[in-house]
Protein backbone atom coordinates (compact mmCIF):
# COMPACT_ATOMS: atom_id res chain seq x y z
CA UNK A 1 20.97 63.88 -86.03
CA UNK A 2 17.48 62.24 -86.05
CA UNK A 3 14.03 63.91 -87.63
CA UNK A 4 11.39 64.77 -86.40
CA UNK A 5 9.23 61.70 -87.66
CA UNK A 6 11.72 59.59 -86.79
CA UNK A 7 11.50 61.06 -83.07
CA UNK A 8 7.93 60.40 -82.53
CA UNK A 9 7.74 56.69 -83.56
CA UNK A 10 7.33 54.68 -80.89
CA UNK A 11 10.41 52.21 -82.42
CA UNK A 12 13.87 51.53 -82.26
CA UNK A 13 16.27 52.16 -85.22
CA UNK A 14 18.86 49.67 -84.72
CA UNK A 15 17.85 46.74 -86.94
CA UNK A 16 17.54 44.05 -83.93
CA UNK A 17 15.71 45.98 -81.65
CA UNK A 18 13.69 47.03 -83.82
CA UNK A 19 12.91 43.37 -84.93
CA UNK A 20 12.21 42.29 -81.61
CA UNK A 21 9.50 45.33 -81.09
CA UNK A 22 7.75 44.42 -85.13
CA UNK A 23 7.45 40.69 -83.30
CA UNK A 24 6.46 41.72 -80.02
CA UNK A 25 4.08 44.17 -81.70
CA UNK A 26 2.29 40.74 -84.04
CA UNK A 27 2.83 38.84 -80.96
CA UNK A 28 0.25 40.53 -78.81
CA UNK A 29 -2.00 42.05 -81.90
CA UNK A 30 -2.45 38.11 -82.01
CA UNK A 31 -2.92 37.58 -78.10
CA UNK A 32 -5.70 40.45 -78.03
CA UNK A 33 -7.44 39.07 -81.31
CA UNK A 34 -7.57 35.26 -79.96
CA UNK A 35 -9.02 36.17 -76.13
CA UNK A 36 -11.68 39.18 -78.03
CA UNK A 37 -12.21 35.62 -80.16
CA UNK A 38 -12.95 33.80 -77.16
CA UNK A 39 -14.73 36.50 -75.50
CA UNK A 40 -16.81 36.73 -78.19
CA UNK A 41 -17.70 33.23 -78.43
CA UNK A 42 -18.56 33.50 -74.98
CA UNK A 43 -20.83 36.11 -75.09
CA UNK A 44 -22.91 34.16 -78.21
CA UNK A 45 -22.98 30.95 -76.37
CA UNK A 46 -24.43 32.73 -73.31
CA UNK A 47 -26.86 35.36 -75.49
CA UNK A 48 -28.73 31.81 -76.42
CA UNK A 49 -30.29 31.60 -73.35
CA UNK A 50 -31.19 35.36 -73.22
CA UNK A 51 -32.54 34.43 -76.58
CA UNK A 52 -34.73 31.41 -75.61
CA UNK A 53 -35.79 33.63 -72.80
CA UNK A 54 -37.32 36.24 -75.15
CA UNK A 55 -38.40 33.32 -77.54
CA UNK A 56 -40.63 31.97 -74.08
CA UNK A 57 -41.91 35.66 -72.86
CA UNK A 58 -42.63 36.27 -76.64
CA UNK A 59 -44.55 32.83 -76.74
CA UNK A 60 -46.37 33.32 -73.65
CA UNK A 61 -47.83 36.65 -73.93
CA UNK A 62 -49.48 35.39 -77.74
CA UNK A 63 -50.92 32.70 -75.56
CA UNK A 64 -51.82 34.53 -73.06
CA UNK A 65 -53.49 37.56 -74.94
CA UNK A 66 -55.31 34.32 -77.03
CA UNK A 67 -56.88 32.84 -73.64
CA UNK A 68 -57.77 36.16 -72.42
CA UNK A 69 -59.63 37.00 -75.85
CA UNK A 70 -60.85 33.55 -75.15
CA UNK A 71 -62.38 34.08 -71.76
CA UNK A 72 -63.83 37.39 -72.39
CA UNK A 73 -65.59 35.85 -75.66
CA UNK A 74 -66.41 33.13 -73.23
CA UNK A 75 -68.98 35.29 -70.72
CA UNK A 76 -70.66 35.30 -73.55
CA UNK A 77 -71.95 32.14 -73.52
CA UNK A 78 -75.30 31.74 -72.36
CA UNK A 79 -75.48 29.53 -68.42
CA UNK A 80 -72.05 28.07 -69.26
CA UNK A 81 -70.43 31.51 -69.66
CA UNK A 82 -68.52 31.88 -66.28
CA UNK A 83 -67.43 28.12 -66.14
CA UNK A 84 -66.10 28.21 -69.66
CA UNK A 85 -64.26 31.90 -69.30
CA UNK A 86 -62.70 31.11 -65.46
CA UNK A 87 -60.23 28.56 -66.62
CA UNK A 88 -59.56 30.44 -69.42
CA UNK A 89 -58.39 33.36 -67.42
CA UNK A 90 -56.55 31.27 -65.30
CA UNK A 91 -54.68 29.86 -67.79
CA UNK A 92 -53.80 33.55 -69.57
CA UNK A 93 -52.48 34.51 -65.94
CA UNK A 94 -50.06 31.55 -65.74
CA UNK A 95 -49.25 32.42 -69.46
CA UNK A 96 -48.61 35.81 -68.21
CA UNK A 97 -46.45 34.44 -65.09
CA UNK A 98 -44.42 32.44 -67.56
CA UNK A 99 -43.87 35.50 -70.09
CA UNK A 100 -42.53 37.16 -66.27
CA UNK A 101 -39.91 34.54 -66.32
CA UNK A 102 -38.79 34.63 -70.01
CA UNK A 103 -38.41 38.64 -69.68
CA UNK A 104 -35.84 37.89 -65.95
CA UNK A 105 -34.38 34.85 -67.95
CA UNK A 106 -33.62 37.43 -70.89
CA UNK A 107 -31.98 40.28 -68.95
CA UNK A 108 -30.08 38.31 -66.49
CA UNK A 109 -28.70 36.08 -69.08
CA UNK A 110 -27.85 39.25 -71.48
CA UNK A 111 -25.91 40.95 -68.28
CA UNK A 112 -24.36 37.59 -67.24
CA UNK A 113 -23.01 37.16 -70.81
CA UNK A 114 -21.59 40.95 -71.06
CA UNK A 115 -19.66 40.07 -67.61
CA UNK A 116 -18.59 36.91 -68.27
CA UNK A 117 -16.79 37.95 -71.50
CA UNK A 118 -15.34 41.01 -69.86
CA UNK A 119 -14.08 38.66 -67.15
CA UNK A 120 -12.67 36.25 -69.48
CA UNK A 121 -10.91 38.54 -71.67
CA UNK A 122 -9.61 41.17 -69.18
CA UNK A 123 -7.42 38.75 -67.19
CA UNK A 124 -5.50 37.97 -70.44
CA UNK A 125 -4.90 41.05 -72.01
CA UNK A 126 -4.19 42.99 -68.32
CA UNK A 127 -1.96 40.35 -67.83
CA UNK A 128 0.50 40.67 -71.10
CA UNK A 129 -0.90 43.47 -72.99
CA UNK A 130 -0.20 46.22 -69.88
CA UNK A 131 3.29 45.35 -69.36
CA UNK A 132 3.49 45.42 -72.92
CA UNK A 133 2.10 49.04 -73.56
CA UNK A 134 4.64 49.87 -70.38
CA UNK A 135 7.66 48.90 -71.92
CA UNK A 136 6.41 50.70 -75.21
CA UNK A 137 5.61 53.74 -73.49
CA UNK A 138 9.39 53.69 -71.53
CA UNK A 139 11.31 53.31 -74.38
CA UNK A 140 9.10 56.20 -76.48
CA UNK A 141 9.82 58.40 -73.53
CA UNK A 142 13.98 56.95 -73.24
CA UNK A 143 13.94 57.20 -76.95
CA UNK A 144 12.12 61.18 -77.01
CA UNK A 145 14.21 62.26 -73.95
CA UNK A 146 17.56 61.30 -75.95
CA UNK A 147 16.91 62.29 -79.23
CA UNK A 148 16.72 65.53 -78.08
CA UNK A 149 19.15 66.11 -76.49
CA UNK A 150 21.67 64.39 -79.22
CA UNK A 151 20.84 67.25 -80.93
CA UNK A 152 22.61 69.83 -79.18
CA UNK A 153 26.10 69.86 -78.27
CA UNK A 154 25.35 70.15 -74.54
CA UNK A 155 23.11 67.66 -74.96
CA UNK A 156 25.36 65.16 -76.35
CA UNK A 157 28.25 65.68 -73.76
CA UNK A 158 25.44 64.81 -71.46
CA UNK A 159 25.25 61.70 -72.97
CA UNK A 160 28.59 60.95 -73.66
CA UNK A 161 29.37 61.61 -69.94
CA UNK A 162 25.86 59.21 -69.50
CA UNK A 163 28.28 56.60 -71.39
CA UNK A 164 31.06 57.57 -69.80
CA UNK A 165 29.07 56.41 -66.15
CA UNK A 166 26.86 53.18 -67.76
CA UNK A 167 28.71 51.30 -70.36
CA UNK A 168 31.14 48.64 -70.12
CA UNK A 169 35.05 49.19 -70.02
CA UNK A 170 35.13 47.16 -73.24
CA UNK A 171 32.56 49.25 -75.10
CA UNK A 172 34.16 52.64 -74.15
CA UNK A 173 38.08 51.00 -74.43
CA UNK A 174 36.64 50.09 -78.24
CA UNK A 175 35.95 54.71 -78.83
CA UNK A 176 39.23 55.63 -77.47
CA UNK A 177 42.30 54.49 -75.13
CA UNK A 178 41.33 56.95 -73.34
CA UNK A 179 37.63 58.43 -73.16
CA UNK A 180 37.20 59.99 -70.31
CA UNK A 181 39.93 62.65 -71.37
CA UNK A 182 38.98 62.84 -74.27
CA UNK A 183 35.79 63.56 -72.58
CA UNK A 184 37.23 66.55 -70.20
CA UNK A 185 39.08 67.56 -73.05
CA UNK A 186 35.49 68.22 -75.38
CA UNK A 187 36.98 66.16 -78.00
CA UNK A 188 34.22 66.19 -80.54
CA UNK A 189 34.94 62.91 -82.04
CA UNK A 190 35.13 61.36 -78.74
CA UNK A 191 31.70 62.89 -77.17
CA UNK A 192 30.02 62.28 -80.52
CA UNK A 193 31.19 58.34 -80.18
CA UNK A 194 30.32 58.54 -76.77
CA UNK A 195 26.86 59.52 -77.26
CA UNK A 196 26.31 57.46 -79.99
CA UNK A 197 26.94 54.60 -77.90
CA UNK A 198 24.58 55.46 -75.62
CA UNK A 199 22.12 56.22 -78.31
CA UNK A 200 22.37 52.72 -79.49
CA UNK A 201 21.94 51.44 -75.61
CA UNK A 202 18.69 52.55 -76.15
CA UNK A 203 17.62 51.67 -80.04
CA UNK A 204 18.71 54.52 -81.60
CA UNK A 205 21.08 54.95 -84.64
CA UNK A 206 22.92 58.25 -85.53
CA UNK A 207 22.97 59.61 -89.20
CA UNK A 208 25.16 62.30 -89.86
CA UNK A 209 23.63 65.57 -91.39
């Protein structure tokens, strides 16, 4: 009744479902692109400050290697030598302490801006993209479970007696006056409606052949 291929797509074959899953499907492609959008821009606006804080340990230690270089050329400097090289040094080790505080300032603002955009994006997508891929992954495994076994005879009077036990009085009145005999009887016209009804309770259209 149904190939292969048409077995392991994760769609329906009746033309509205299957219209509602190809808009559900653009409907949360967008979602997830606009929150990994903001996520992103997240992560860039906080990486700036990890940046600044390389830009200030990178600044410092030049300065600080220059007043070193300074101060030992300094001791150099007949009488005046130790006066002149002492602040000098001084001021390479505060350099130094400052370059210390652009390095923290660099990695905690690169770790803060990886978990802030993980936190701002996972809510979002968790929230409507999970029930989402659960509702997919039902109806593949619905969809799987009846297709094959539509396509053995035992398998559709299981389905036509599925019918039989699910659908409304008016859907199974509209196959015959009287399915459920027709049922008993192994009518094949009647358990092939049947089961095609409950095919199409769950997406799926029947092609003969």
């Amino acid at each position: 009744m149904t190939s292969l291929t048409s077995r392991i797509l994760p769609y329906a074959t009746t033309p509205g479902r299957l219209a509602a899953q190809l808009f559900s499907d653009f409907a949360i492609f967008l979602w997830t692109v606009i929150w990994l959008l903001v996520g992103t821009a997240v992560y860039d606006a906080i990486s700036t400050i990890a940046a600044a804080g390389r830009q200030v340990e990178n600044g410092a230690n030049g300065i600080a290697g220059n007043l070193a270089s300074a101060g030992s050329g300094a001791q150099h400097i007949p009488v005046l030598g130790d006066a002149v090289s002492k602040p000098l040094t001084s001021a390479s080790e505060a350099a130094l302490d400052i370059a210390g505080a652009g390095h923290s300032l660099d990695a905690t603002a690169s770790w803060l801006a990886v978990l802030l955009a993980v936190a701002v994006v996972a809510v979002p997508l968790l929230i409507v993209d999970l029930p989402w891929l659960f509702l997919r992954l039902r109806f593949f495994r619905r969809k799987w479970t009846v297709t094959g076994l539509a396509a053995s005879p035992a398998g559709e009077q299981l389905l036509a007696l599925r019918a039989l036990a699910s659908r409304s009085p008016r859907k199974l009145a509209a196959i015959s006056a009287d399915p459920v005999g027709g049922w008993r009887q192994e009518d094949p016209v009647t358990i092939r409606s049947l089961a095609a009804l409950e095919l199409r309770s769950a997406g799926i259209t029947i092609r003969s052949g």
